[in-house]
Protein backbone atom coordinates (compact mmCIF):
# COMPACT_ATOMS: atom_id res chain seq x y z
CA UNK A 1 -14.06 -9.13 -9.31
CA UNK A 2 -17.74 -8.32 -8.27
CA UNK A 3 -18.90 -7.60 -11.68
CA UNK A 4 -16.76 -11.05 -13.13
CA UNK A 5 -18.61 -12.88 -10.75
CA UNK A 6 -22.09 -11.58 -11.55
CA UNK A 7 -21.05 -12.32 -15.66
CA UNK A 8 -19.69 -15.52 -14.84
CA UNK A 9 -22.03 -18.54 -14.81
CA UNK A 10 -22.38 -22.56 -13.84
CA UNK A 11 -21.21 -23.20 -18.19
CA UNK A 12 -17.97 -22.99 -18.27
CA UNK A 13 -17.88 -23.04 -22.34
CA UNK A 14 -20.23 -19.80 -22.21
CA UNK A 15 -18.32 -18.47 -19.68
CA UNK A 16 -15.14 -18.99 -22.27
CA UNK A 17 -16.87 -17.35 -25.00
CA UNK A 18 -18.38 -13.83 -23.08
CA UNK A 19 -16.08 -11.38 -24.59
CA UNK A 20 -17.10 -8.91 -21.46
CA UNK A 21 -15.95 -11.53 -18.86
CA UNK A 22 -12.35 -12.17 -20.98
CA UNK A 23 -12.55 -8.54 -20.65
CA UNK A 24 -12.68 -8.63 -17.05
CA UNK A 25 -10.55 -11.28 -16.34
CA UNK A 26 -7.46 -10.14 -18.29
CA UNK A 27 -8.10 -6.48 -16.05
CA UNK A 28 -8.10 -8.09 -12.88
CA UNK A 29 -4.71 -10.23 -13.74
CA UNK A 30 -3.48 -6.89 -15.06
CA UNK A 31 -4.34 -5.06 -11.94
CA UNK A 32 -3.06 -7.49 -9.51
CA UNK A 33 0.50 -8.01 -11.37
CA UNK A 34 0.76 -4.17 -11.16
CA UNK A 35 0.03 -4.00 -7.48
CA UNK A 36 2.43 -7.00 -7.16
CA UNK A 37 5.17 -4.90 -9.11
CA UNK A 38 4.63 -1.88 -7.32
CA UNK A 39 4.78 -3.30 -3.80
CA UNK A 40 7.46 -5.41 -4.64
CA UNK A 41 9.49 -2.24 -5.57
CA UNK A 42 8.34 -0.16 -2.58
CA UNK A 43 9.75 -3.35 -0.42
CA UNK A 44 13.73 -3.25 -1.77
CA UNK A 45 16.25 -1.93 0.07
CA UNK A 46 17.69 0.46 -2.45
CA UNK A 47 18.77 4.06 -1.83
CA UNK A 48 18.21 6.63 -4.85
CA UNK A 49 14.60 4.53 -5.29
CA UNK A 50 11.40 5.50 -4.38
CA UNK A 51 10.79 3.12 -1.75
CA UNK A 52 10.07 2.53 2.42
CA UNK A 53 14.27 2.11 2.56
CA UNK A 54 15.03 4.96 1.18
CA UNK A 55 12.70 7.29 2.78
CA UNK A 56 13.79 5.22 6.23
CA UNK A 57 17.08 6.34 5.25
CA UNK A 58 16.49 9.88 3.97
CA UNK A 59 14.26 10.65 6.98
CA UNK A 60 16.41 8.99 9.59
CA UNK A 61 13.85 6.69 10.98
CA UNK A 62 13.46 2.95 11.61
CA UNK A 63 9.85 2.63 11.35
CA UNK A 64 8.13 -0.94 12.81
CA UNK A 65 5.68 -0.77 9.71
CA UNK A 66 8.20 -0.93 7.13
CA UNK A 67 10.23 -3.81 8.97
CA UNK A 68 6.86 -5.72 8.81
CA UNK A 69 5.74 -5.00 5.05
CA UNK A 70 9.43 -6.02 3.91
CA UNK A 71 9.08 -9.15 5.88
CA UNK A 72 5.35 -10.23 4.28
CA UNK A 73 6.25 -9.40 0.89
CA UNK A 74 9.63 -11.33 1.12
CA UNK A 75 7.80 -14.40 2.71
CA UNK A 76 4.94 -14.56 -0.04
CA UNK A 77 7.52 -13.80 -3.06
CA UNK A 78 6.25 -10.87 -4.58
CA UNK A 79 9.93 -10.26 -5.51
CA UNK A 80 10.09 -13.49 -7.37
CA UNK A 81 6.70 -13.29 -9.07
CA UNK A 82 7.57 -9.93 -10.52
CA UNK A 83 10.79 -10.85 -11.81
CA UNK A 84 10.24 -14.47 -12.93
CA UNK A 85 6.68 -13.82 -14.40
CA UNK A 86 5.09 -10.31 -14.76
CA UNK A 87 8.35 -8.35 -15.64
CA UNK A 88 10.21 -11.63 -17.07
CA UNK A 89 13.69 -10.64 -15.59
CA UNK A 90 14.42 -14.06 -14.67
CA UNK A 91 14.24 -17.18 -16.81
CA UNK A 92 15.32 -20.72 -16.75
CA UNK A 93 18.28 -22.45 -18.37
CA UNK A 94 15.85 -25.40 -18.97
CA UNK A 95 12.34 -25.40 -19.82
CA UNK A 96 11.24 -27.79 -16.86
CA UNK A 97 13.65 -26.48 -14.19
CA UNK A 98 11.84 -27.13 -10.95
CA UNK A 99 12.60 -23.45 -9.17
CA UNK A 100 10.68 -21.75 -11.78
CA UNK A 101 7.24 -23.00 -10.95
CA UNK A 102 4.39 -20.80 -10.76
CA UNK A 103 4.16 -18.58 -7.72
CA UNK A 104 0.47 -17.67 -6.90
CA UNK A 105 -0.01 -14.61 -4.85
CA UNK A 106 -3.38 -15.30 -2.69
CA UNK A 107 -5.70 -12.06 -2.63
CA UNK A 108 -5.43 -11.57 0.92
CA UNK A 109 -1.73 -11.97 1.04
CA UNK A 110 -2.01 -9.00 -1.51
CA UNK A 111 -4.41 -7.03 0.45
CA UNK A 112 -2.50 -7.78 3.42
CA UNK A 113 0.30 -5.90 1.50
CA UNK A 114 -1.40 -3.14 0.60
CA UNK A 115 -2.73 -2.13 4.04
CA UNK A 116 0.85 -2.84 5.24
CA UNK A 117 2.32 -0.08 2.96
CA UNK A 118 -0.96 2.14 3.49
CA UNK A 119 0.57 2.22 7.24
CA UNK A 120 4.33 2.36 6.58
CA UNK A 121 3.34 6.12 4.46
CA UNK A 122 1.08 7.46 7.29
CA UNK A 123 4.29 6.14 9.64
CA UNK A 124 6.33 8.15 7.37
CA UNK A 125 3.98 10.97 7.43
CA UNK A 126 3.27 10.77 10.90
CA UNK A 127 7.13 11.22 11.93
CA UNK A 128 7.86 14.12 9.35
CA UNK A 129 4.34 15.73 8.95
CA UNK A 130 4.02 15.90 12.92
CA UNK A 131 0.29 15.38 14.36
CA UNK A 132 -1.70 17.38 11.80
CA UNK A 133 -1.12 14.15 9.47
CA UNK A 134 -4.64 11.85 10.42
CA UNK A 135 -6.36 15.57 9.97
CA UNK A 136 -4.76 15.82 6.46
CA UNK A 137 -4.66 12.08 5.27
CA UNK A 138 -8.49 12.85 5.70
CA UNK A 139 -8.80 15.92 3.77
CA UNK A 140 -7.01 14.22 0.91
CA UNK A 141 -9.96 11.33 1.10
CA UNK A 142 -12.84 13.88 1.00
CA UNK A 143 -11.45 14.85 -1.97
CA UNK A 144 -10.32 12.47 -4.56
CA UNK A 145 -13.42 11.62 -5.77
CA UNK A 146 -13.91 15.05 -6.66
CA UNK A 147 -11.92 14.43 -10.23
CA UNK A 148 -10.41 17.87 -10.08
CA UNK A 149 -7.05 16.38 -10.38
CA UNK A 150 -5.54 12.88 -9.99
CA UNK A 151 -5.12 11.78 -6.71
CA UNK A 152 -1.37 10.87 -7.22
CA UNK A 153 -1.09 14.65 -7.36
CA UNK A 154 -3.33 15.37 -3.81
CA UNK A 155 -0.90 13.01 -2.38
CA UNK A 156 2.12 14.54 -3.43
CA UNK A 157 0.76 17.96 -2.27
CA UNK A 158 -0.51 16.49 1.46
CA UNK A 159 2.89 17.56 2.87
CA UNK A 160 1.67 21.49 1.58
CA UNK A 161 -2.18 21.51 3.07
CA UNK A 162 -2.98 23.13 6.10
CA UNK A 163 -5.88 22.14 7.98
CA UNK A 164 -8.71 23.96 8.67
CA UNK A 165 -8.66 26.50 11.90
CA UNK A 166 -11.42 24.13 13.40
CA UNK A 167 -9.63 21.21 13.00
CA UNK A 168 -6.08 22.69 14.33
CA UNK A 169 -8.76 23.39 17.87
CA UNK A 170 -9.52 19.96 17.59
CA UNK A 171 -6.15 18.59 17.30
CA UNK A 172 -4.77 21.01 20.28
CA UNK A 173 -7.00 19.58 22.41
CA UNK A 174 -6.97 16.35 21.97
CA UNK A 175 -3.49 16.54 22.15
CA UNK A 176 -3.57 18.29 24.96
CA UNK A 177 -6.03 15.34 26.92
CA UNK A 178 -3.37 13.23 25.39
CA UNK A 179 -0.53 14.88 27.53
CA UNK A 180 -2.81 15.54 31.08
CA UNK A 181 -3.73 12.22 30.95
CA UNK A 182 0.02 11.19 30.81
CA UNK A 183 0.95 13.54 33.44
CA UNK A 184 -1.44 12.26 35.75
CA UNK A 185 -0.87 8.59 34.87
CA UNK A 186 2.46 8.75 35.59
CA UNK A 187 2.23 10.70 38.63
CA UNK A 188 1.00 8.19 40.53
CA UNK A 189 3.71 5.92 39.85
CA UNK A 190 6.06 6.01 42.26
């Protein structure tokens, strides 16, 4: 988007005839209808599919996250987008029926999305992976730029790290302040 908007221009005719900003524009549509398809999947409730349900299901856990990233992507019609115009699953009987207008997905709604399901997995992390999981969701960041494999595959294998001995101090202790501080707090109560 940055680098379309630096290529595009006030003449709309040029702008129509820069092969590099086509270029750009048919990537960004092609992007965001793939994000659309992908969260839209993650979002049905479908056993046997990789998606929030499923591992809700698997993993015996209602998780708030997942509850609320259903909801948003049901309420801006990511569903309906994907199946009536990026994966063409639905059509119309008639070529002017009414329900089959355009849907148009606003970027934040999408972004909104995408940092809902970003929190659903560390949810799902969280309650499976135990405490250690912020420690390794950050190892996994420090290294996928490091193009020594894709990060799809530092992902799957975040559930097989161990942290670092320093970090494991770290995490007793703060866990540790996390559970004096409770004790105290609710020793007063009363």
């Amino acid at each position: 988007m940055s680098q379309a908007s630096v290529l595009r221009s006030d003449d709309v005719l040029s702008d129509m005839k820069n092969p590099q900003l086509a270029f750009l524009n048919i990537l960004r549509d092609r992007l965001k209808n793939d994000l659309i398809s992908a969260l839209s999947e993650l979002a049905e409730r479908k056993v046997g599919r990789a998606n929030f349900y499923f591992a809700e299901t698997k993993l015996k856990l209602h998780l708030e996250p997942a509850t609320r990233f259903r909801v948003h992507i049901k309420k801006c019609q990511f569903k309906k987008k994907r199946n009536q115009e990026i994966a063409h699953k639905e059509q119309p009987e008639k070529w002017l029926d009414p329900s089959f207008s355009p849907i148009r997905i606003e970027y934040r709604a999408l972004l909104k999305a995408l940092a809902l399901a970003v929190r659903t997995m560390k949810a799902i992390d969280l309650s499976h992976l135990g405490p250690a999981t912020p420690l390794l969701w950050n190892e996994v960041r420090k290294k996928r730029y490091q193009l020594i494999s894709p990060a799809r595959v530092a992902y799957i294998l975040l559930p097989h790290m161990s942290i670092s001995p320093d970090a494991a101090i770290v995490m007793s202790r703060e866990s540790s302040n996390k559970s004096s501080n409770t004790d105290s707090g609710s020793a007063g109560v009363g």
